[in-house]
N, C-alpha and C. Protein backbone atom coordinates (compact mmCIF):
# COMPACT_ATOMS: atom_id res chain seq x y z
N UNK A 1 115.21 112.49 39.49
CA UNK A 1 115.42 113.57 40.44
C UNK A 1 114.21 113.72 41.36
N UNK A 2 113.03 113.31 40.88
CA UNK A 2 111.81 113.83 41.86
C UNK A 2 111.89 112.70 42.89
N UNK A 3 112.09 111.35 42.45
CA UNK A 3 112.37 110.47 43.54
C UNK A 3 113.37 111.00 44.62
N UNK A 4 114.37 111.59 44.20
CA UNK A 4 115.52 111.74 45.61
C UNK A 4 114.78 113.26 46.17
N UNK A 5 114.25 113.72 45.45
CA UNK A 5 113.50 114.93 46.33
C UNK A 5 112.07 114.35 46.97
N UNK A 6 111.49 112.99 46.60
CA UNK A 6 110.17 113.18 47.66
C UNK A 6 110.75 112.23 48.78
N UNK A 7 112.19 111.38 48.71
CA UNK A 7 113.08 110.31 49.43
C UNK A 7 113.22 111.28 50.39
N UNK A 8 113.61 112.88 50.16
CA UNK A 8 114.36 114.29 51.37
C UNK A 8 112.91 114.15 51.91
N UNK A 9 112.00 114.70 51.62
CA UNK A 9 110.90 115.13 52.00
C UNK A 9 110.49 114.11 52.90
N UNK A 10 110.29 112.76 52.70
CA UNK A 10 109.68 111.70 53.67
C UNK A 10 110.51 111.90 55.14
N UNK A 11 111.83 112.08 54.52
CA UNK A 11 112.68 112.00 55.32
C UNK A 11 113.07 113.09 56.37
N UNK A 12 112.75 114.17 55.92
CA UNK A 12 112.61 115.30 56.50
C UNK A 12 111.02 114.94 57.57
N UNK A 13 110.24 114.78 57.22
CA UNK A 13 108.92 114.85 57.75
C UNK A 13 109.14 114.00 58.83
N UNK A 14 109.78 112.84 58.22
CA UNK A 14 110.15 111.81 59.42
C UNK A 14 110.90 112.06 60.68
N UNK A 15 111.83 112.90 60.46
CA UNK A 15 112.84 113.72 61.48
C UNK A 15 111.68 115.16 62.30
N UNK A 16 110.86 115.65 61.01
CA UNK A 16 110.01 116.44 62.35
C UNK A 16 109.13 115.71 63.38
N UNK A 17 109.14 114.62 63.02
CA UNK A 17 107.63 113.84 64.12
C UNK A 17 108.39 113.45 65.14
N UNK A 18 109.99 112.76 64.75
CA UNK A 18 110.44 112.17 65.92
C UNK A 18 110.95 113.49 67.19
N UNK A 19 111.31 114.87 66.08
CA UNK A 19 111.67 115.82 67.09
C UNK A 19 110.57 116.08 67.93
N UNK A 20 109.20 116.25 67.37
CA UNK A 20 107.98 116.64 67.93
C UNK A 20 107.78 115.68 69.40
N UNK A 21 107.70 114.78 68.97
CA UNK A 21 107.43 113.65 69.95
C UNK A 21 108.56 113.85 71.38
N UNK A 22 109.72 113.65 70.59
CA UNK A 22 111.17 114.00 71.98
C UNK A 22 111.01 115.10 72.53
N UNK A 23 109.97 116.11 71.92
CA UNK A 23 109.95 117.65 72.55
C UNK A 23 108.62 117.38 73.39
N UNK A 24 107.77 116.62 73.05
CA UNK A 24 106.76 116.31 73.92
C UNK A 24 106.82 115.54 75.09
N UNK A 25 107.68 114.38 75.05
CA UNK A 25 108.38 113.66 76.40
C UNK A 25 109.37 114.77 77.09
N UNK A 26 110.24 115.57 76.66
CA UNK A 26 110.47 116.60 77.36
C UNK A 26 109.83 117.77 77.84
N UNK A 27 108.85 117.80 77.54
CA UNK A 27 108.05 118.67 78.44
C UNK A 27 107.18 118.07 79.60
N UNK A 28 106.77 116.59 78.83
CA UNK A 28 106.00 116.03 80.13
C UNK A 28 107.10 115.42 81.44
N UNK A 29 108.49 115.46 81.12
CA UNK A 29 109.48 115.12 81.95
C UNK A 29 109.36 116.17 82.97
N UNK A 30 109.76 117.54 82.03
CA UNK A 30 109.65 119.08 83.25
C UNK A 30 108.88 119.00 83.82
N UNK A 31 107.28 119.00 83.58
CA UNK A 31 106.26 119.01 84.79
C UNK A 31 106.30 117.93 85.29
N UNK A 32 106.86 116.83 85.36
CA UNK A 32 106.70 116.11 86.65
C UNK A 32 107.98 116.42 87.34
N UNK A 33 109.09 116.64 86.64
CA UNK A 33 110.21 117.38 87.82
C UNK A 33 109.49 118.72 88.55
N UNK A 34 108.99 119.54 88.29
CA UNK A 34 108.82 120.54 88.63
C UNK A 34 107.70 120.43 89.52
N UNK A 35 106.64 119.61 89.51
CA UNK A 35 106.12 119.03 90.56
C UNK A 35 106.39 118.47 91.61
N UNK A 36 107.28 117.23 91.46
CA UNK A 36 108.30 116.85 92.49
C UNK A 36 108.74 117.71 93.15
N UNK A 37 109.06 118.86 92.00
CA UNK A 37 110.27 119.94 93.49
C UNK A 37 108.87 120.63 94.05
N UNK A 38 107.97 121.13 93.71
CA UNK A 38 106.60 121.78 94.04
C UNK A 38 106.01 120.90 95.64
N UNK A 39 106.25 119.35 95.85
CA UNK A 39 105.39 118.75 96.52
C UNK A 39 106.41 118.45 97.79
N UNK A 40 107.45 118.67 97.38
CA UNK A 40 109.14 118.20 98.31
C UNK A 40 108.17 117.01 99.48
N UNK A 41 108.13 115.92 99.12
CA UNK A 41 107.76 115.08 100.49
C UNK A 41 108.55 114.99 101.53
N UNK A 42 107.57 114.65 102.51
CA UNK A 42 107.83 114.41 103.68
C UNK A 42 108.48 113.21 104.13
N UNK A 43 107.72 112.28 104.31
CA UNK A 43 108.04 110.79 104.42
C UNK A 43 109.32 110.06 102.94
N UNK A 44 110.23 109.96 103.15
CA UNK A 44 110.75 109.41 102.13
C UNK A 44 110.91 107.73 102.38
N UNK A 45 111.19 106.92 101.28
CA UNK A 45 111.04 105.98 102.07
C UNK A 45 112.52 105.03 101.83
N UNK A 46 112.70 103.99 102.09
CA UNK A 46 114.85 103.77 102.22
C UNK A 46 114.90 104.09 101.19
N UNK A 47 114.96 103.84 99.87
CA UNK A 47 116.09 104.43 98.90
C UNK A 47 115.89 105.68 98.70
N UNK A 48 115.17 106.22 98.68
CA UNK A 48 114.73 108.04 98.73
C UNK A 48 115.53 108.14 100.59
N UNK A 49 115.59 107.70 101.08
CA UNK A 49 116.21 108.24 102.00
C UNK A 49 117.79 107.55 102.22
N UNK A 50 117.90 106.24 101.54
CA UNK A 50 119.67 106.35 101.57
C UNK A 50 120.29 107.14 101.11
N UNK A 51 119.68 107.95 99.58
CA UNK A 51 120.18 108.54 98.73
C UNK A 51 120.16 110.03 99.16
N UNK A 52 119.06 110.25 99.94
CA UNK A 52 119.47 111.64 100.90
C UNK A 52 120.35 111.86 101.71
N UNK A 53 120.85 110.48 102.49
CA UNK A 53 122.15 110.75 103.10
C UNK A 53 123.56 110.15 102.76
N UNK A 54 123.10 109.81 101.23
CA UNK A 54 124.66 109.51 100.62
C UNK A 54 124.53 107.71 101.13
N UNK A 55 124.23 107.20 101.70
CA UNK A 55 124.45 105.82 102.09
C UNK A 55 123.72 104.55 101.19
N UNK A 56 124.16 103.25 101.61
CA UNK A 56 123.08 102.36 100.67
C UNK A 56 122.59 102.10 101.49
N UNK A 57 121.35 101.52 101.31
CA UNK A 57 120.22 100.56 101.33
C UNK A 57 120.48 99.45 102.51
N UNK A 58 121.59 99.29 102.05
CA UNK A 58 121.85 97.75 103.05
C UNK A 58 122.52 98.45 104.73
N UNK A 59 122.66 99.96 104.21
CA UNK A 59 123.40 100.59 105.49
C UNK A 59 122.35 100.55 106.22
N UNK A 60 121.44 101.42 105.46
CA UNK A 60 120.05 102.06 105.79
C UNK A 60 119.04 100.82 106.90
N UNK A 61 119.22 99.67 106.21
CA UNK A 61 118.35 98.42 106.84
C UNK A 61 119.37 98.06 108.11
N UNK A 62 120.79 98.47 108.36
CA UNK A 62 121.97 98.03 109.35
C UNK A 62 121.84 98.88 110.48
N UNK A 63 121.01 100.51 110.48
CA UNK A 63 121.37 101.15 111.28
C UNK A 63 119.87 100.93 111.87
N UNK A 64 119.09 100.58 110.98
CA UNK A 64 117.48 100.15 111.47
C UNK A 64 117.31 99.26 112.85
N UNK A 65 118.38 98.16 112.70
CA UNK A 65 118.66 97.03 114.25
C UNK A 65 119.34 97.55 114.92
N UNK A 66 119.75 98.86 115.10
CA UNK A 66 121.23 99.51 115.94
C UNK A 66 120.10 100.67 116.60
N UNK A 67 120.60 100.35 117.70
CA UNK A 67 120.03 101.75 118.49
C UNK A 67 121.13 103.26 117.87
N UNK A 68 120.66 104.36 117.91
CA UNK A 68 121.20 105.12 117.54
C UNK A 68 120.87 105.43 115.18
N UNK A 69 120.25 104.97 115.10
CA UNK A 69 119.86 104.82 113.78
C UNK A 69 119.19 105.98 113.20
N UNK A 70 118.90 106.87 112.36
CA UNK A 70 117.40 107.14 112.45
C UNK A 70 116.37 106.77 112.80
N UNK A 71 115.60 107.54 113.60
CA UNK A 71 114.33 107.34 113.72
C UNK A 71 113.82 106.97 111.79
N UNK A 72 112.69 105.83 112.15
CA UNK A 72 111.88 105.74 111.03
C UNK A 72 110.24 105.18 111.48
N UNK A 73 109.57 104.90 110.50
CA UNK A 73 107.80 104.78 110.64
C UNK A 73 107.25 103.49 109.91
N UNK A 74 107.00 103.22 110.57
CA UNK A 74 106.16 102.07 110.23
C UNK A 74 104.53 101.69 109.94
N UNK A 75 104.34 101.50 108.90
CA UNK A 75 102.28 102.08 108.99
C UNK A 75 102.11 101.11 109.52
N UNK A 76 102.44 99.79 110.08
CA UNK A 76 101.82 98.85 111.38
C UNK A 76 103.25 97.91 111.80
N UNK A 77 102.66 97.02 112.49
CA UNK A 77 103.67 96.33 112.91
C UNK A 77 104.57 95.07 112.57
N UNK A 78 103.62 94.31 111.13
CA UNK A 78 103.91 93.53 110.36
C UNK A 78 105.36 93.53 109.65
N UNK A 79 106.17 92.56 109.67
CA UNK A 79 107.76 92.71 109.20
C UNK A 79 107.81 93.11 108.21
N UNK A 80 106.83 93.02 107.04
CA UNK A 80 107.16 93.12 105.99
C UNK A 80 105.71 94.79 105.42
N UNK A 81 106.11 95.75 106.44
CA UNK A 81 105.35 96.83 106.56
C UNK A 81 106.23 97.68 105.94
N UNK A 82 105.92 98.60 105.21
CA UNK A 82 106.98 99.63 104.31
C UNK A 82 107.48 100.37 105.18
N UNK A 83 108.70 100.81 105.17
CA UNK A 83 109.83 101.66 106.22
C UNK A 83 109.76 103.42 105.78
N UNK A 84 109.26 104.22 106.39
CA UNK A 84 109.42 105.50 105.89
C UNK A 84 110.30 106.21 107.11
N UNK A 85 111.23 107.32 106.21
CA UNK A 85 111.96 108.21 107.22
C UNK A 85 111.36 109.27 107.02
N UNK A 86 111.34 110.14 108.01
CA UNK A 86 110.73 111.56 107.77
C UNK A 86 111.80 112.18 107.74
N UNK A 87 112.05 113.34 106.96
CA UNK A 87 113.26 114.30 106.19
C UNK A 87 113.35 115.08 107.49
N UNK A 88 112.63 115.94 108.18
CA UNK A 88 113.08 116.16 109.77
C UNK A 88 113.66 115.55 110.37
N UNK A 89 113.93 114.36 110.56
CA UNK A 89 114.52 113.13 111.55
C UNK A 89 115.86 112.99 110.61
N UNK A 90 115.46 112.89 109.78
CA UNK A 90 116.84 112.85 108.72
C UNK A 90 118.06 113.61 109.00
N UNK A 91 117.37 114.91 109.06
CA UNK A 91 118.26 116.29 109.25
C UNK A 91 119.12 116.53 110.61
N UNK A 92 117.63 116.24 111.51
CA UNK A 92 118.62 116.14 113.16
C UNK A 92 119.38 115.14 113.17
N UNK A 93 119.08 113.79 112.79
CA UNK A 93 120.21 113.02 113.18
C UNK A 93 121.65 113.05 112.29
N UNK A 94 121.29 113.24 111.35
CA UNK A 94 122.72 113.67 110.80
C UNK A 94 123.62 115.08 111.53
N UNK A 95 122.70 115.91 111.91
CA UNK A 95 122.91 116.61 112.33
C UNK A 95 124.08 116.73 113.82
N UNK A 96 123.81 115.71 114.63
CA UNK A 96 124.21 114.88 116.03
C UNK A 96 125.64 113.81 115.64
N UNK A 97 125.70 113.40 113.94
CA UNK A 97 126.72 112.95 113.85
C UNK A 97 128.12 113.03 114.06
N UNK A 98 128.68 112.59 114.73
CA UNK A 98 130.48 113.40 115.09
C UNK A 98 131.22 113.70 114.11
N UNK A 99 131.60 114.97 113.81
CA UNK A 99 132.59 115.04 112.77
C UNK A 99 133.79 114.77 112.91
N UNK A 100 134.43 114.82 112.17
CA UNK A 100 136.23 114.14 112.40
C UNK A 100 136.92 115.08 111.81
C-alpha cells in the first residue's frame, strides 16, 4: 500500500510542476499580448499588413506593381529592401475602395 501511495504522490507532484510551468508560459504569453496591444505599431510590414486587410501576401506583392495599390515604404532602394505599410495609408485607402 505505501508503494501505490508514494506512486499518487510522485504523481501528483508531477502534475503540480507541469501546471506551474503552463501557468508560467501563460502569463509570459499575456504580457507580451498586452504589450503588443500597449505599442499598436505603426509600420506593419506585408503579412501584418495582408492580414489587416483580409488579403494574401501574393495580393499584397500584386497591388505593389499596380498603380492604385497602397502606398508602402521602403528603407532604400535595393529589390530585396523590406516592404512596410503604414496603418494610416492602410485605412485611407481602403477607405477610397468602391463598395458594391
Amino acid at each position: 500500500m505505501k508503494n501505490n501511495d508514494e506512486n499518487v504522490d510522485v504523481f501528483l507532484e508531477s502534475l503540480r510542476n507541469e501546471l506551474k510551468s503552463l501557468k508560467d508560459e501563460m502569463d509570459s504569453l499575456i504580457q507580451r499580448v498586452e504589450q503588443a496591444i500597449r505599442i499598436k505599431p505603426r509600420l506593419l510590414d506585408q503579412n501584418d499588413a495582408a492580414a489587416y486587410l483580409g488579403y494574401s501576401t501574393a495580393y499584397m506583392e500584386k497591388l505593389r506593381t499596380k498603380p492604385g495599390g497602397p502606398p508602402f515604404i521602403k528603407s532604400d532602394s535595393s529589390a530585396n529592401a523590406p516592404v512596410r505599410y503604414d496603418i494610416k495609408d492602410l485605412e485611407k485607402w481602403i477607405d477610397t475602395r468602391p463598395r458594391h
